[in-house]
Protein backbone atom coordinates (compact mmCIF):
# COMPACT_ATOMS: atom_id res chain seq x y z
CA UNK A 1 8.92 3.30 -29.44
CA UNK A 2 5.36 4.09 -27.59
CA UNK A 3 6.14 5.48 -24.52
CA UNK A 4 5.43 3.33 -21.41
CA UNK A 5 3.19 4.84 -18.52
CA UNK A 6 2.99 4.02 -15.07
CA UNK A 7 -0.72 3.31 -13.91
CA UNK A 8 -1.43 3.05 -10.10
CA UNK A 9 -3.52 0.65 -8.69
CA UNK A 10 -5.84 3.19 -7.07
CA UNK A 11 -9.59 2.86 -7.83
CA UNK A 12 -11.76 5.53 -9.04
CA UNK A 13 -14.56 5.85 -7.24
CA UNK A 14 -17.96 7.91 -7.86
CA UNK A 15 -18.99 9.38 -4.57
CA UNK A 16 -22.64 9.33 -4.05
CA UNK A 17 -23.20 12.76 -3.08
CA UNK A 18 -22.38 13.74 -6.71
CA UNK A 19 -25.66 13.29 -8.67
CA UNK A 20 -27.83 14.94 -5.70
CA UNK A 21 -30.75 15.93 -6.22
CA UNK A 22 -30.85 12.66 -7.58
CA UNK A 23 -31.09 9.88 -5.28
CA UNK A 24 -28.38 6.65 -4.19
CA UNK A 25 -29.86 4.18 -6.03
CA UNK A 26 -29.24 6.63 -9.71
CA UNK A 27 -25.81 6.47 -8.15
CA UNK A 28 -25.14 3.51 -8.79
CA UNK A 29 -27.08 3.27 -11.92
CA UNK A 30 -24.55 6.12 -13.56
CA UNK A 31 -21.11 4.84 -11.75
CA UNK A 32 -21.89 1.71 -13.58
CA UNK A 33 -23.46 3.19 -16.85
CA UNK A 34 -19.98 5.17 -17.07
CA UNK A 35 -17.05 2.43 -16.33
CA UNK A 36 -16.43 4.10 -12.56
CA UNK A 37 -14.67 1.34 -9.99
CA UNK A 38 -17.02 1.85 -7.71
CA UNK A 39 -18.89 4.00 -5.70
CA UNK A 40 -18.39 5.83 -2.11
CA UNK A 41 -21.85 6.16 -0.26
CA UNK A 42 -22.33 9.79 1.48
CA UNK A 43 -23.94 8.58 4.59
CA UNK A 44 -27.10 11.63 4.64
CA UNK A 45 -31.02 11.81 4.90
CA UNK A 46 -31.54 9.85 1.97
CA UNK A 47 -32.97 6.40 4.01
CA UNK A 48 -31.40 4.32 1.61
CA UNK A 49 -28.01 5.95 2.05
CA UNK A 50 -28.21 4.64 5.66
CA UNK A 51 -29.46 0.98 5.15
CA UNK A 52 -26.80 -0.63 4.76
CA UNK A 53 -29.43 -4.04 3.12
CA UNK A 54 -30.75 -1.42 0.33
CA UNK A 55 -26.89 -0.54 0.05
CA UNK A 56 -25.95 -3.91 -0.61
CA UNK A 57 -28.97 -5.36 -2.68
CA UNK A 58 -27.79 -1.72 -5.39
CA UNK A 59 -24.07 -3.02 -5.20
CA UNK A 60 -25.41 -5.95 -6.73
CA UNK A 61 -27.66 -5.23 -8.93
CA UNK A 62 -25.74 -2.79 -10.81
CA UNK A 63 -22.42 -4.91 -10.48
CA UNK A 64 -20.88 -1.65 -8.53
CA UNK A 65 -18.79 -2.27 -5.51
CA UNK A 66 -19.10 0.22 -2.49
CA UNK A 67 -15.28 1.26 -1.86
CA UNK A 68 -15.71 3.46 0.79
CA UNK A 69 -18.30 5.09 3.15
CA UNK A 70 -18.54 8.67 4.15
CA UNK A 71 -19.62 9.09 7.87
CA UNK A 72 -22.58 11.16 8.37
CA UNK A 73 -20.54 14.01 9.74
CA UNK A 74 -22.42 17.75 7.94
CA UNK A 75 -24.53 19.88 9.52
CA UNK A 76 -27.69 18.28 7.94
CA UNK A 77 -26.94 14.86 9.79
CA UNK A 78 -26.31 15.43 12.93
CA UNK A 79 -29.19 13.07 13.52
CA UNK A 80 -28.59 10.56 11.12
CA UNK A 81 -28.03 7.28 12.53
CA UNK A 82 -27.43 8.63 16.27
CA UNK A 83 -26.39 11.70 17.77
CA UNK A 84 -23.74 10.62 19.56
CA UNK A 85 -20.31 11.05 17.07
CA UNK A 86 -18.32 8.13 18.27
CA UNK A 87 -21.67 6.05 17.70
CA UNK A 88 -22.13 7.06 14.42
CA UNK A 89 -18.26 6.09 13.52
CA UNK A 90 -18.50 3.18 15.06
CA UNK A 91 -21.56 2.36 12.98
CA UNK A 92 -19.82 3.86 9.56
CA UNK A 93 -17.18 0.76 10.36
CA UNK A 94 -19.76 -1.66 10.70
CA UNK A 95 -21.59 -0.88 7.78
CA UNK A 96 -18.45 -0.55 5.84
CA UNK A 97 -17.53 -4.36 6.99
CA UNK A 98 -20.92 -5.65 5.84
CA UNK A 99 -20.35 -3.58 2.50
CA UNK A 100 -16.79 -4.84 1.77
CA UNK A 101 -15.28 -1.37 1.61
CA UNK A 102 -11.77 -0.26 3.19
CA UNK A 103 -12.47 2.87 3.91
CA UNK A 104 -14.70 5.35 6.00
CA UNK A 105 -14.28 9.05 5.87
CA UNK A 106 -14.74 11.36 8.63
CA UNK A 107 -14.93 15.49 8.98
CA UNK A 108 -12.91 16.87 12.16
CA UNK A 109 -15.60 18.01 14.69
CA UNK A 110 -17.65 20.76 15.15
CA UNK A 111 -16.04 23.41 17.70
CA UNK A 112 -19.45 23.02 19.82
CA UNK A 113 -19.01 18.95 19.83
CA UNK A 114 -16.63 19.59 23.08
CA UNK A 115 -16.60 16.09 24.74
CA UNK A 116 -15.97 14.85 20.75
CA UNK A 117 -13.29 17.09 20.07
CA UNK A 118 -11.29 16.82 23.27
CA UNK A 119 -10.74 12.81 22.61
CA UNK A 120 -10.77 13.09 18.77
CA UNK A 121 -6.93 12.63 17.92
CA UNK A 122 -6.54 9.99 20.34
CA UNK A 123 -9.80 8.29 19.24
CA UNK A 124 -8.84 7.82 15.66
CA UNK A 125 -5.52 6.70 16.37
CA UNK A 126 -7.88 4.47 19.35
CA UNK A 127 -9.87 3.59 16.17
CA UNK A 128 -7.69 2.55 13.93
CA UNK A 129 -6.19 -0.02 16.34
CA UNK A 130 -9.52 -1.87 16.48
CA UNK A 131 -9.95 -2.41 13.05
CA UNK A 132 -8.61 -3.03 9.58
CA UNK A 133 -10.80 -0.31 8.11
CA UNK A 134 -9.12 2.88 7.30
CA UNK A 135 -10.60 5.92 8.30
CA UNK A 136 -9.26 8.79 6.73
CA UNK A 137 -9.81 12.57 8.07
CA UNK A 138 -10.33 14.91 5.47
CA UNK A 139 -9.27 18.77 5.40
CA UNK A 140 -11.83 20.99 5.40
CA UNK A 141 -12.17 25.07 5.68
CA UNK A 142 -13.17 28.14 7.66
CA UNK A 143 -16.47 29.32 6.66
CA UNK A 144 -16.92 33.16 5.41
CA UNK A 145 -19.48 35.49 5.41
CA UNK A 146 -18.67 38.72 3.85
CA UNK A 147 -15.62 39.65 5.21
CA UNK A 148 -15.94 37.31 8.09
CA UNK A 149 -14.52 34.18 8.93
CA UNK A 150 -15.77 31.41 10.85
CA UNK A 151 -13.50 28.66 12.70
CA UNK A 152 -16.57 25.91 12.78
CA UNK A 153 -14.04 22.92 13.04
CA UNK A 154 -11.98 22.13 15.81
CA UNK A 155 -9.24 20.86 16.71
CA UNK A 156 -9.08 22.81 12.99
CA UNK A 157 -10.17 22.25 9.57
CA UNK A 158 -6.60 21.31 8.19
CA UNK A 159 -5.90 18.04 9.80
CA UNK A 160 -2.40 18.00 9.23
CA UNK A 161 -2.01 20.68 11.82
CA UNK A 162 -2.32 17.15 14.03
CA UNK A 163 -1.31 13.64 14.34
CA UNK A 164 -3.80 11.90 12.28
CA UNK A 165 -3.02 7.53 10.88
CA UNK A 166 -4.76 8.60 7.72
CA UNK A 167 -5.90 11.70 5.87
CA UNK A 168 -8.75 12.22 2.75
CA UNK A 169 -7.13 15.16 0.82
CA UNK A 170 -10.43 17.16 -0.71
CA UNK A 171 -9.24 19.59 -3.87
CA UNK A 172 -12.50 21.54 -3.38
CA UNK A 173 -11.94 22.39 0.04
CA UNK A 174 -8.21 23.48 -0.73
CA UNK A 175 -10.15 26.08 -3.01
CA UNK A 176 -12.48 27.35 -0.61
CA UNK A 177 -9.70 27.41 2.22
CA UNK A 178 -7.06 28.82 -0.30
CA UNK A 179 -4.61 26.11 0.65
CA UNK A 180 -1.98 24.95 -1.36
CA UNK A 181 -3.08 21.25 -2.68
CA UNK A 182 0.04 19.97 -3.57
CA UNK A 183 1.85 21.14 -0.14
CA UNK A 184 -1.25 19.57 1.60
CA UNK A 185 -0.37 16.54 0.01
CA UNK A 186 3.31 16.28 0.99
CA UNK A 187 2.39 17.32 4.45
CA UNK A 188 -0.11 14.45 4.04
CA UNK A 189 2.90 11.76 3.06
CA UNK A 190 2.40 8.22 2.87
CA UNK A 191 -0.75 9.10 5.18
CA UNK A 192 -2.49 10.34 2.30
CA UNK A 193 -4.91 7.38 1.81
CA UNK A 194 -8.07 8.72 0.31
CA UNK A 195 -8.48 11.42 -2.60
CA UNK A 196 -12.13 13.40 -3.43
CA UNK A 197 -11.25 15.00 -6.37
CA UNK A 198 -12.75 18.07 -7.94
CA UNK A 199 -12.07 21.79 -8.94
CA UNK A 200 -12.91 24.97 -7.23
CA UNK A 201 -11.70 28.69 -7.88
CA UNK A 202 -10.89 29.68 -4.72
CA UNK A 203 -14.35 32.17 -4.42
CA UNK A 204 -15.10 31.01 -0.55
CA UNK A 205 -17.64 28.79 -1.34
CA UNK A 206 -17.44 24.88 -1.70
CA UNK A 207 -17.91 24.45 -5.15
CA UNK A 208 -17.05 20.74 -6.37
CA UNK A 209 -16.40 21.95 -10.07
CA UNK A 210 -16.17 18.90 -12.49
CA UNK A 211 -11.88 18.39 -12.46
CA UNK A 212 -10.01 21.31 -15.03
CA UNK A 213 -12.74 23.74 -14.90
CA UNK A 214 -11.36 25.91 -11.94
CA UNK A 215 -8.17 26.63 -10.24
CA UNK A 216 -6.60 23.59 -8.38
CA UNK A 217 -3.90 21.53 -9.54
CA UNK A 218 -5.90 18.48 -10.38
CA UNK A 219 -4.19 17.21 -12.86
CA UNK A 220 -0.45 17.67 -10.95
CA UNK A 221 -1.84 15.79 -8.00
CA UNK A 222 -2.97 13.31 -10.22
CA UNK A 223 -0.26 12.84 -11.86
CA UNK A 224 1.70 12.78 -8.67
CA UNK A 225 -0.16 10.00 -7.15
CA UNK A 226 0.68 7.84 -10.09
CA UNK A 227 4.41 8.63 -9.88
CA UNK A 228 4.08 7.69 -5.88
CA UNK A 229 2.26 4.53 -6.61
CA UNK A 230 -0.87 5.53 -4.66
CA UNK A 231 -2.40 2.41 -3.50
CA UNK A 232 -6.00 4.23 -2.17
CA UNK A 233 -9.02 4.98 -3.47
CA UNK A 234 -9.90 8.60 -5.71
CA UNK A 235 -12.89 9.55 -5.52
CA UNK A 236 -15.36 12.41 -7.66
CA UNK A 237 -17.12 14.15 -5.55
CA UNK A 238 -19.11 16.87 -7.57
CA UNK A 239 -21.45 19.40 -7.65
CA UNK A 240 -24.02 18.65 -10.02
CA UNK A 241 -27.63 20.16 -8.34
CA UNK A 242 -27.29 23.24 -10.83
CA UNK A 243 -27.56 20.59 -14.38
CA UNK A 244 -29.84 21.59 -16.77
CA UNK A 245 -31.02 17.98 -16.78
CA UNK A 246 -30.32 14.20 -16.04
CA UNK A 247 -28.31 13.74 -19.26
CA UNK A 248 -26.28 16.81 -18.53
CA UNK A 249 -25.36 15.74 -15.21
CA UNK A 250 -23.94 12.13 -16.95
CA UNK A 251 -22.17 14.06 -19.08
CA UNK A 252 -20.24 16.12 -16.17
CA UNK A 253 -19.55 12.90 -13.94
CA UNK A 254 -18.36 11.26 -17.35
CA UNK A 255 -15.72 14.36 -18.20
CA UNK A 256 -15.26 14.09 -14.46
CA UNK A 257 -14.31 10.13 -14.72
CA UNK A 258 -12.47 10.73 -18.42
CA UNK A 259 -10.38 13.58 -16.66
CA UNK A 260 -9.20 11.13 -13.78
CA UNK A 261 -8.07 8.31 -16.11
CA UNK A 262 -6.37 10.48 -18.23
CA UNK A 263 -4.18 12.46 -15.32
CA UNK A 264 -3.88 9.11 -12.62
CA UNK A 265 -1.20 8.14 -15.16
CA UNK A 266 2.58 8.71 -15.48
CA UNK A 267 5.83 8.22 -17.35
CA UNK A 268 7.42 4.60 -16.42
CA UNK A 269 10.55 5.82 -14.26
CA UNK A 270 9.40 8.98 -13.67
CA UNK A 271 10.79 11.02 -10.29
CA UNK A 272 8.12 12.25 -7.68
CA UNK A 273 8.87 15.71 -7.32
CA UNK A 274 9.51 17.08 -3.76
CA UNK A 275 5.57 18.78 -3.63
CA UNK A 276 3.87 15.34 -4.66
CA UNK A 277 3.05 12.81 -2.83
């Protein structure tokens, strides 16, 4: 008898942050080249990234849907689209209703963003009221130098310290904030609704390894989602600036993509442990 396996309905997504220093239009050109769902845009200071026509008009041409939308919340665009935080969320939704994705995701503030970090529990729970779009915080890290360590986020950088609707769980930033993944996720729950996956080896610095090649437990969480019946979206976010070449960085996103089929499976019947989600 072949064994049966369990397949979620969760999408896997290409995030387009991943094939940087390449631009958002090769994106979509390589999530469609390689058989990914779909794509999530990283909102940055790409111009096409932020236009949400030029968005569309590469959705379909390349027969790629946009499943989610990353707010432009890093230190590089603090500028990008407004300056005001609760502007440029409320503009990640509207783009993200033009687009026809579910989901936006969105950083916890900056400790020096005081005004946005005093309402910013109550204004995604505020937010998510006013709209069917999900937006799902995601966990970030303390940043080191040396033997130094930086708080830059506030109210923290693990959201599950606080009441959040919805949570991205980022395996890269477990590594660099030497978390426990899998305990993140049952913290998480059923609030878990958004998944970047890649690797990292715990070193201090955000690394976005292609999936198996550092320490996290990838393929558990994986695997643990299917068990759950995850319902959101999972997403590759990698690191690929350092590729010899264009072909090379194909190959990465397509071991990346190859790794997440293979692991977003599980045994029909199977039990969720107690540390999945």
């Amino acid at each position: 008898m072949v064994p049966q396996v369990r397949v979620p309905a969760a999408k896997v997504a290409l995030s387009t942050a991943s094939v940087y220093p390449e631009n958002t239009e090769a994106a979509f050109e390589i999530a469609g080249r390689l058989g990914y769902d779909g794509v999530e845009v990283m909102v940055w200071t790409d111009p096409v990234s932020q236009d949400v026509e030029a968005l569309r008009r590469l959705s379909d041409l390349h027969g790629v849907p946009i499943l989610a939308v990353h707010a432009p919340c890093l230190l590089v665009t603090q500028r990008v689209w407004t300056t005001d935080p609760w502007r440029k969320l409320t503009t990640a939704r509207a783009a993200a209703e033009r687009l026809g994705a579910s989901t936006v995701v969105v950083h916890p503030p900056f400790r020096w963003q005081r005004s946005y970090v005093r309402d910013f529990v109550t204004g995604m729970h505020r937010i998510a009221e006013e709209t069917d779009i999900t937006f799902a915080v995601e966990n970030m890290y303390p940043w080191r130098y040396r033997d130094r360590e930086l708080q830059a986020y506030a109210p923290g950088w693990d959201p599950t310290d606080d009441d959040f609707p919805t949570y991205t769980l980022d395996l890269s930033h477990t590594a660099t904030s030497r978390s426990d993944a899998l305990a993140m996720a049952a913290r998480m729950g059923d609030r878990l609704g958004h998944v970047h996956i890649a690797d990292g080896t715990g070193s201090g610095k955000d690394e976005h390894l292609v999936p198996g090649r550092g320490t996290q437990p990838c393929a558990e969480l994986l695997e643990g989602l299917a068990t759950a019946g995850y319902g959101g979206h999972v997403v590759a976010e990698i690191n690929t600036r350092r590729a010899a070449s264009s072909a090379q960085r194909e190959a990465d996103l397509a071991e990346a993509l190859a790794f997440i089929r293979l692991h977003l499976a599980a045994p029909a019947g199977s039990v969720p442990r107690e540390t999945r989600p």
